[in-house]
C-alpha atoms as a PDB file:
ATOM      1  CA  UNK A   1     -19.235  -2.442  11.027  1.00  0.00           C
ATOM      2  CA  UNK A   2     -16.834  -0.163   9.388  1.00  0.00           C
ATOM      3  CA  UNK A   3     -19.319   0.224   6.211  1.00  0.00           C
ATOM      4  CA  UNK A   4     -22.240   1.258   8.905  1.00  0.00           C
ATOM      5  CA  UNK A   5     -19.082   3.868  10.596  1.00  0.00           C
ATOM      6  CA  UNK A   6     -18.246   5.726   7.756  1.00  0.00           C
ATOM      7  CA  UNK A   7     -20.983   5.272   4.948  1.00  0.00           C
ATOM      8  CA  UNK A   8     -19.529   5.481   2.207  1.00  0.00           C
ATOM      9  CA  UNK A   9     -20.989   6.638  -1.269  1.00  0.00           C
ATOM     10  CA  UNK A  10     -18.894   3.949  -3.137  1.00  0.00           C
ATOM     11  CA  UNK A  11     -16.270   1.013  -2.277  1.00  0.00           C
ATOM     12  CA  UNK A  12     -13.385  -0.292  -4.636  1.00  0.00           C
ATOM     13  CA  UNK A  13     -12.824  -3.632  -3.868  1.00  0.00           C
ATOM     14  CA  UNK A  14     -10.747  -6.323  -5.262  1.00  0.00           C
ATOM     15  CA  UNK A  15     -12.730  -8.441  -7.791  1.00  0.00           C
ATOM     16  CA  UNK A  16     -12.516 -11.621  -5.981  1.00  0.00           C
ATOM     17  CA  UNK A  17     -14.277 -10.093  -2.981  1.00  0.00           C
ATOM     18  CA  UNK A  18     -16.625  -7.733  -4.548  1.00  0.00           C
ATOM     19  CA  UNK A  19     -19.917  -9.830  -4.248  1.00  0.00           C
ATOM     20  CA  UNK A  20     -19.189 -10.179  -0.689  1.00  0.00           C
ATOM     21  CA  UNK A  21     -18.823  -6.805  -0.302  1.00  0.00           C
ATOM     22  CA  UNK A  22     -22.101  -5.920  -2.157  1.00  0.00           C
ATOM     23  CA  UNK A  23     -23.994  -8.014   0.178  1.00  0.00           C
ATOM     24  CA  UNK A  24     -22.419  -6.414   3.325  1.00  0.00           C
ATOM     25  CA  UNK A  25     -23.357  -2.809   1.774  1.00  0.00           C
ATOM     26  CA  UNK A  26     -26.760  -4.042   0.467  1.00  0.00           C
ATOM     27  CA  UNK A  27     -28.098  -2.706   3.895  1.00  0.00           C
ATOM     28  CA  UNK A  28     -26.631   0.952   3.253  1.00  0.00           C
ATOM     29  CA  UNK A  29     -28.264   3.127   0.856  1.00  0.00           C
ATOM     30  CA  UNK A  30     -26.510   4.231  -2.009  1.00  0.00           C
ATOM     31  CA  UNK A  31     -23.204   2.440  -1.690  1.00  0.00           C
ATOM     32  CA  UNK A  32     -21.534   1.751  -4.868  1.00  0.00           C
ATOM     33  CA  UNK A  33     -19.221  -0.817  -4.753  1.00  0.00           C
ATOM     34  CA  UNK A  34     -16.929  -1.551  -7.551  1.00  0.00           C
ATOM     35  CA  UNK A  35     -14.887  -4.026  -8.577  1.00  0.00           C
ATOM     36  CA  UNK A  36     -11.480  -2.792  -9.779  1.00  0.00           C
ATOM     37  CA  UNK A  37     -11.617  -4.211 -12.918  1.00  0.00           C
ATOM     38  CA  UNK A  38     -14.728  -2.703 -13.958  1.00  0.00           C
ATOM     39  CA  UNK A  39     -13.256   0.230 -11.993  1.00  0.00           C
ATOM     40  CA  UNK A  40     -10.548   0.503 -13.878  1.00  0.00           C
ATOM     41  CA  UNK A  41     -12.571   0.533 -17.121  1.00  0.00           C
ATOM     42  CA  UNK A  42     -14.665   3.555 -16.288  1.00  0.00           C
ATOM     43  CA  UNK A  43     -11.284   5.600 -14.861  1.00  0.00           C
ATOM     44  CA  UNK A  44     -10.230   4.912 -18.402  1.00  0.00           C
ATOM     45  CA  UNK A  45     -13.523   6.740 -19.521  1.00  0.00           C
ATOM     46  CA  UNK A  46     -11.971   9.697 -18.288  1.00  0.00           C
ATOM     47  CA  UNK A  47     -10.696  13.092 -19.783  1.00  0.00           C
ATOM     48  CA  UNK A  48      -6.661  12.838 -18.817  1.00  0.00           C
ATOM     49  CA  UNK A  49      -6.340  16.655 -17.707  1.00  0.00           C
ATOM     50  CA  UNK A  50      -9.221  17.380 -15.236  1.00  0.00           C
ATOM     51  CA  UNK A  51      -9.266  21.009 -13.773  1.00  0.00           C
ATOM     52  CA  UNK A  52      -7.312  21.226 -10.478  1.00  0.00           C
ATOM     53  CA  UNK A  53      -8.713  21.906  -6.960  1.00  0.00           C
ATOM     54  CA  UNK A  54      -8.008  23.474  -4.183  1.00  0.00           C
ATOM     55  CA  UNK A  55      -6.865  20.606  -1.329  1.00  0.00           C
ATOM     56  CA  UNK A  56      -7.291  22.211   2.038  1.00  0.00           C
ATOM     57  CA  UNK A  57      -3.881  20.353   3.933  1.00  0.00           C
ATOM     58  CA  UNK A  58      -5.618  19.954   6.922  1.00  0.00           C
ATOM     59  CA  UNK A  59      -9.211  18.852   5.900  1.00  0.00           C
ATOM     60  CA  UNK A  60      -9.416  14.733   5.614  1.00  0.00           C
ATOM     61  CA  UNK A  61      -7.821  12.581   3.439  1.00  0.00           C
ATOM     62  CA  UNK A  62      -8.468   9.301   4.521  1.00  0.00           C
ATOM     63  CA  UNK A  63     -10.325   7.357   7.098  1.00  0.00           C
ATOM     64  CA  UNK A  64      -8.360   4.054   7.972  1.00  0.00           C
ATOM     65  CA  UNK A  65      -9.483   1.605  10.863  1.00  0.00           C
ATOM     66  CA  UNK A  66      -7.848   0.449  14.150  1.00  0.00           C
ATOM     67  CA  UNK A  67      -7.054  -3.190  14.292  1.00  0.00           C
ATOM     68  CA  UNK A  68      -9.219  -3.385  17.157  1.00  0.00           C
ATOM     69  CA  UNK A  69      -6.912  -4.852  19.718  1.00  0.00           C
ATOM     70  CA  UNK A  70      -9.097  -3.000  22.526  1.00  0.00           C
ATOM     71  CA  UNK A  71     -12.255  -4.520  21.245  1.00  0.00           C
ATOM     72  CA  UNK A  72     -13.461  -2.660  18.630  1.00  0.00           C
ATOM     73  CA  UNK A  73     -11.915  -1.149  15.237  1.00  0.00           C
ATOM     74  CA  UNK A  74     -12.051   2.369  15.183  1.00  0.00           C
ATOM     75  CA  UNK A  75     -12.035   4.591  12.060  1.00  0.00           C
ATOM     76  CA  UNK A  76      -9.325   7.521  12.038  1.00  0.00           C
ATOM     77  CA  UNK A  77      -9.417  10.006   9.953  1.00  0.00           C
ATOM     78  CA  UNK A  78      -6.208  11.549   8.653  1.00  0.00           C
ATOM     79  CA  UNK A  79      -5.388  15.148   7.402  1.00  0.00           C
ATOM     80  CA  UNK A  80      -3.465  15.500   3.753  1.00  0.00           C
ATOM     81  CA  UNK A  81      -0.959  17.307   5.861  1.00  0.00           C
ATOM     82  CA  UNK A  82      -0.605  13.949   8.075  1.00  0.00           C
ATOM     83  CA  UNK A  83      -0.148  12.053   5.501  1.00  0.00           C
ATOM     84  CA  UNK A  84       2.296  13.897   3.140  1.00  0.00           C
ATOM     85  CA  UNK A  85       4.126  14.844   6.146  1.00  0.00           C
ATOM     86  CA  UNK A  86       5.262  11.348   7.439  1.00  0.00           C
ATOM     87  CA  UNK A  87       5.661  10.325   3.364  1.00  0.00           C
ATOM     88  CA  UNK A  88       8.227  13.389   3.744  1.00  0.00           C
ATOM     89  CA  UNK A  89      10.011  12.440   6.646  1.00  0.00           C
ATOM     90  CA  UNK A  90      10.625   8.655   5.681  1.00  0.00           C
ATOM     91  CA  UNK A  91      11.364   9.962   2.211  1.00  0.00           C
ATOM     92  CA  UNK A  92      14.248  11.950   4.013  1.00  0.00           C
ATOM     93  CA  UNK A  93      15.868   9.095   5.827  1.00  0.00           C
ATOM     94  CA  UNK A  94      15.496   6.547   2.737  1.00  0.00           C
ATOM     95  CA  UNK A  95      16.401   8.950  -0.109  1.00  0.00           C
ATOM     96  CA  UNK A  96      14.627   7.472  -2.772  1.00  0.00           C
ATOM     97  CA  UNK A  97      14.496   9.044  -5.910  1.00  0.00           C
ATOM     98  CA  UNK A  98      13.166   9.534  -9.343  1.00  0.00           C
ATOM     99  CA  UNK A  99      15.546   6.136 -10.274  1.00  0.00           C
ATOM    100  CA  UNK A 100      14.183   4.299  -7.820  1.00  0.00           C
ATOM    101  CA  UNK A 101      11.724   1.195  -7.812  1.00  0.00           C
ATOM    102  CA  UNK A 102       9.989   0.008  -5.048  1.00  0.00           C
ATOM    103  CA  UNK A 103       8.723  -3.591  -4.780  1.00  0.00           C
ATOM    104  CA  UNK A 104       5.116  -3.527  -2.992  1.00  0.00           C
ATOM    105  CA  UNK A 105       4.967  -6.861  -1.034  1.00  0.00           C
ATOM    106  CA  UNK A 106       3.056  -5.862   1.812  1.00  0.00           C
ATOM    107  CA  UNK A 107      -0.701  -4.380   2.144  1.00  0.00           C
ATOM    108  CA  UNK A 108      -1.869  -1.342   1.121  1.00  0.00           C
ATOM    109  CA  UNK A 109      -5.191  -1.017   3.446  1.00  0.00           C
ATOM    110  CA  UNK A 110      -3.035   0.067   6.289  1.00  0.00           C
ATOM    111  CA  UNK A 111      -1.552   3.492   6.860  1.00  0.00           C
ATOM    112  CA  UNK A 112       2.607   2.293   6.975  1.00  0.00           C
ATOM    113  CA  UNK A 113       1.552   0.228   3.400  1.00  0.00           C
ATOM    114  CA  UNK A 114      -0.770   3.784   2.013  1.00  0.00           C
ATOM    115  CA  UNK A 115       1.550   5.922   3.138  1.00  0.00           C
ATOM    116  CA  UNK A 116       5.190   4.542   2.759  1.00  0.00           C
ATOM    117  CA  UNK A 117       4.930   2.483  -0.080  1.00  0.00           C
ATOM    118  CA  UNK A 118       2.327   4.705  -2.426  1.00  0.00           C
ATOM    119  CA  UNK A 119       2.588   7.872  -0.896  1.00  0.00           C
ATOM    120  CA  UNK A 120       6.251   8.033  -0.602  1.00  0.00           C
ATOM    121  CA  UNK A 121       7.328   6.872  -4.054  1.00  0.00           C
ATOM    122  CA  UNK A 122       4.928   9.062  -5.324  1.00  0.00           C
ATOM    123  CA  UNK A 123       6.467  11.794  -3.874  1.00  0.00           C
ATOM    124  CA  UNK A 124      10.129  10.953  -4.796  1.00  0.00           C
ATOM    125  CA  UNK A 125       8.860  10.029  -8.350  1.00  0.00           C
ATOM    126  CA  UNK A 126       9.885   6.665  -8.358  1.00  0.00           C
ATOM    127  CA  UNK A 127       8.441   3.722  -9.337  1.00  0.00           C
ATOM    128  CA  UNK A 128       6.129   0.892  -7.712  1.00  0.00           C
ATOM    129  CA  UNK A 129       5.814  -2.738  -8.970  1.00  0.00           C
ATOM    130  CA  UNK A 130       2.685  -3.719  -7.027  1.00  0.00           C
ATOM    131  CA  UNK A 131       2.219  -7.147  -5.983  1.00  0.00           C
ATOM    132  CA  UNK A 132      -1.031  -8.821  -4.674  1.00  0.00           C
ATOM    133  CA  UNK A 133       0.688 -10.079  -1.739  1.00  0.00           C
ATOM    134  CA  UNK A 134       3.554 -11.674  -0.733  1.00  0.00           C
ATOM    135  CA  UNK A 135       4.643 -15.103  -1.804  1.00  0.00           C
ATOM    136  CA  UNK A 136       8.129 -15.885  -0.379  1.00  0.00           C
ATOM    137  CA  UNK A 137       8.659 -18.315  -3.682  1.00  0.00           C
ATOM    138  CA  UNK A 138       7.921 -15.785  -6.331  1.00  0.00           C
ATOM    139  CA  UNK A 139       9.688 -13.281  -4.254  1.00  0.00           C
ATOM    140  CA  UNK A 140      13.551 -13.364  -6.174  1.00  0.00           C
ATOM    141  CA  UNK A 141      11.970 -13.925  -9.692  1.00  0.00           C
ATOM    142  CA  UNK A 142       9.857 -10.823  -8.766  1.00  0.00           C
ATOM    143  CA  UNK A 143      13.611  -8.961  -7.856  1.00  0.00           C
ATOM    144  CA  UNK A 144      14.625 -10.153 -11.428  1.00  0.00           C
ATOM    145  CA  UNK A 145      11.856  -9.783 -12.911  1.00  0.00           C
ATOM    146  CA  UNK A 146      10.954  -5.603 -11.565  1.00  0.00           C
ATOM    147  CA  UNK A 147      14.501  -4.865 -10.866  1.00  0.00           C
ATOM    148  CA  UNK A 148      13.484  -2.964  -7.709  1.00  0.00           C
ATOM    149  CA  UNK A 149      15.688  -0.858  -5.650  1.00  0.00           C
ATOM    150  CA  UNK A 150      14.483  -1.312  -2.334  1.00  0.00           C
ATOM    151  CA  UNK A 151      10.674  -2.994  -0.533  1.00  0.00           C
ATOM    152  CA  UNK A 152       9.369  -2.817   2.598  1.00  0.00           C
ATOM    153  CA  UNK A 153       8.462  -6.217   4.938  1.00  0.00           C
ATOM    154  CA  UNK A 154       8.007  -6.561   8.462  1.00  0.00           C
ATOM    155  CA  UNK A 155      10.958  -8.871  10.025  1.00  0.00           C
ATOM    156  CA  UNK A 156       8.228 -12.165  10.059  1.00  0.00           C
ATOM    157  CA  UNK A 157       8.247 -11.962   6.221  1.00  0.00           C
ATOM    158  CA  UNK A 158      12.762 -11.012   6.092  1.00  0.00           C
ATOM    159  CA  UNK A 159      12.809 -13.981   8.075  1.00  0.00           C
ATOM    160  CA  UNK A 160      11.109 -16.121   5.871  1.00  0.00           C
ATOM    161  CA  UNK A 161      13.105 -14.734   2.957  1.00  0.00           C
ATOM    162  CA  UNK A 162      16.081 -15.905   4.535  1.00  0.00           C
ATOM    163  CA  UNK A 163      15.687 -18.948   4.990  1.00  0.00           C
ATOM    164  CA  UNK A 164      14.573 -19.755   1.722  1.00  0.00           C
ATOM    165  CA  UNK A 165      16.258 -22.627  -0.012  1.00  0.00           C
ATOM    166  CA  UNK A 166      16.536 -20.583  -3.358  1.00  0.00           C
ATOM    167  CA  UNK A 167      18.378 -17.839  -2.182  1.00  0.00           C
ATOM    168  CA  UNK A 168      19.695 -15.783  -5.330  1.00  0.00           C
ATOM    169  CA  UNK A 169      23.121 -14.939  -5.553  1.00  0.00           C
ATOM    170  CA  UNK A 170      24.428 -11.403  -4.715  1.00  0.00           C
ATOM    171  CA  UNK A 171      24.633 -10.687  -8.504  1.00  0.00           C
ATOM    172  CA  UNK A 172      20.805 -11.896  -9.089  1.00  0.00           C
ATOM    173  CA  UNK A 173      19.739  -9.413  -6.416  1.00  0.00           C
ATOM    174  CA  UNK A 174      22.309  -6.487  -6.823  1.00  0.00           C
ATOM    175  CA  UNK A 175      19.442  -3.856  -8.014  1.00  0.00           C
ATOM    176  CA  UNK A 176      17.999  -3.868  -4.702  1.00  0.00           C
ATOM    177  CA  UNK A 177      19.888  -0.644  -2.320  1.00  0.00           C
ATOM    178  CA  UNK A 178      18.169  -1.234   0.610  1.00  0.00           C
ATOM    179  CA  UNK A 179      15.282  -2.567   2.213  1.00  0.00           C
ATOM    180  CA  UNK A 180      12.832  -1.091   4.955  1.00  0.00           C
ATOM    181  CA  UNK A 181      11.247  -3.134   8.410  1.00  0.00           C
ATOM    182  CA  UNK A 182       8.693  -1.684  10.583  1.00  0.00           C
ATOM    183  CA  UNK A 183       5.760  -3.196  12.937  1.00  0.00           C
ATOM    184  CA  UNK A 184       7.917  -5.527  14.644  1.00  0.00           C
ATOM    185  CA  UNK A 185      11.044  -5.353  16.731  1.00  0.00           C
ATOM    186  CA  UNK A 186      14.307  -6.310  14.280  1.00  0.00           C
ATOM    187  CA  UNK A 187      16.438  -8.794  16.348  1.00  0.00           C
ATOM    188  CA  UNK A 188      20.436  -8.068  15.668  1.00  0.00           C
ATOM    189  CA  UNK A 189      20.545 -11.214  14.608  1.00  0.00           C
ATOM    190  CA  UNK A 190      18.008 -11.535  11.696  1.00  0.00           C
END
């Protein structure tokens, strides 16, 4: 549905699922679809300095879909100016900074994961050690491991952090500054 909404001239997707996304773009014509790997390979291809150019701020910069809790996803198309805006603002309030790393747990397809946890440490300068997705056992050798100052999870995942039976000691974990929680409510308790 959302290839047949937006149709798009190509389509990065993960390797794993890129066969199953060339058959679900097989009916739209001229859809590329690559896999990142191969991806990858070709971006490597290219010259490093490439001639700027002009952004307009409010044309679009991305196109990300509802969840479709009313029925239907729906695509939404977001301005540069949007986007660099909110980075901005929660930049503000979590003051990261060129010595900052961010652990990347969460997804990326969705506007809090584009935004807040590319976007933003972009914009600061900082660093991102990006994970495939979280595993709440590789989680603390992950903290050792990328040294991160700070990472973003919704309260389900802080939860199940918690109550981990491997718990690292204050010292194994003292890089981390902070941590962020959205999407859910944050009970007082947790």
């Amino acid at each position: 549905e959302q290839l047949a909404d937006c149709r798009p001239v190509a389509v990065i997707a993960d390797d794993e699922i890129a066969p199953k996304v060339r058959v679900a773009a097989a009916g739209a014509s001229g859809v590329r679809v690559w896999p990142v790997n191969e991806w990858s390979a070709e971006c490597r291809k290219m010259p490093e300095k490439r001639p700027l150019r002009e952004v307009d701020s409010d044309g679009p910069m991305l196109l990300f879909y509802t969840s479709g809790t009313s029925g239907q996803s729906k695509g939404v198309q977001l301005s540069h100016r949007q986007v660099i805006v909110n980075a901005r603002q929660v930049l503000e309030r979590s003051r990261a900074g060129p010595a900052d790393r961010l652990l990347v747990v969460m997804p990326v397809f969705h506007v809090n994961g584009f935004g807040n946890q590319i976007v933003l440490p972009l914009l600061a300068g900082a660093s991102i050690a990006l994970r495939p997705r979280f595993v709440r056992d590789e989680f603390w050798s992950d903290v050792a491991r990328y040294q991160p100052s700070y990472f973003t999870a919704v309260p389900t995942l802080m939860s199940r952090l918690l109550d981990a039976p491997d718990l690292p000691a204050a010292g194994q974990r003292s890089s981390l500054r902070f941590m962020r929680t959205g999407a859910a409510p944050l009970t007082s308790e947790l």
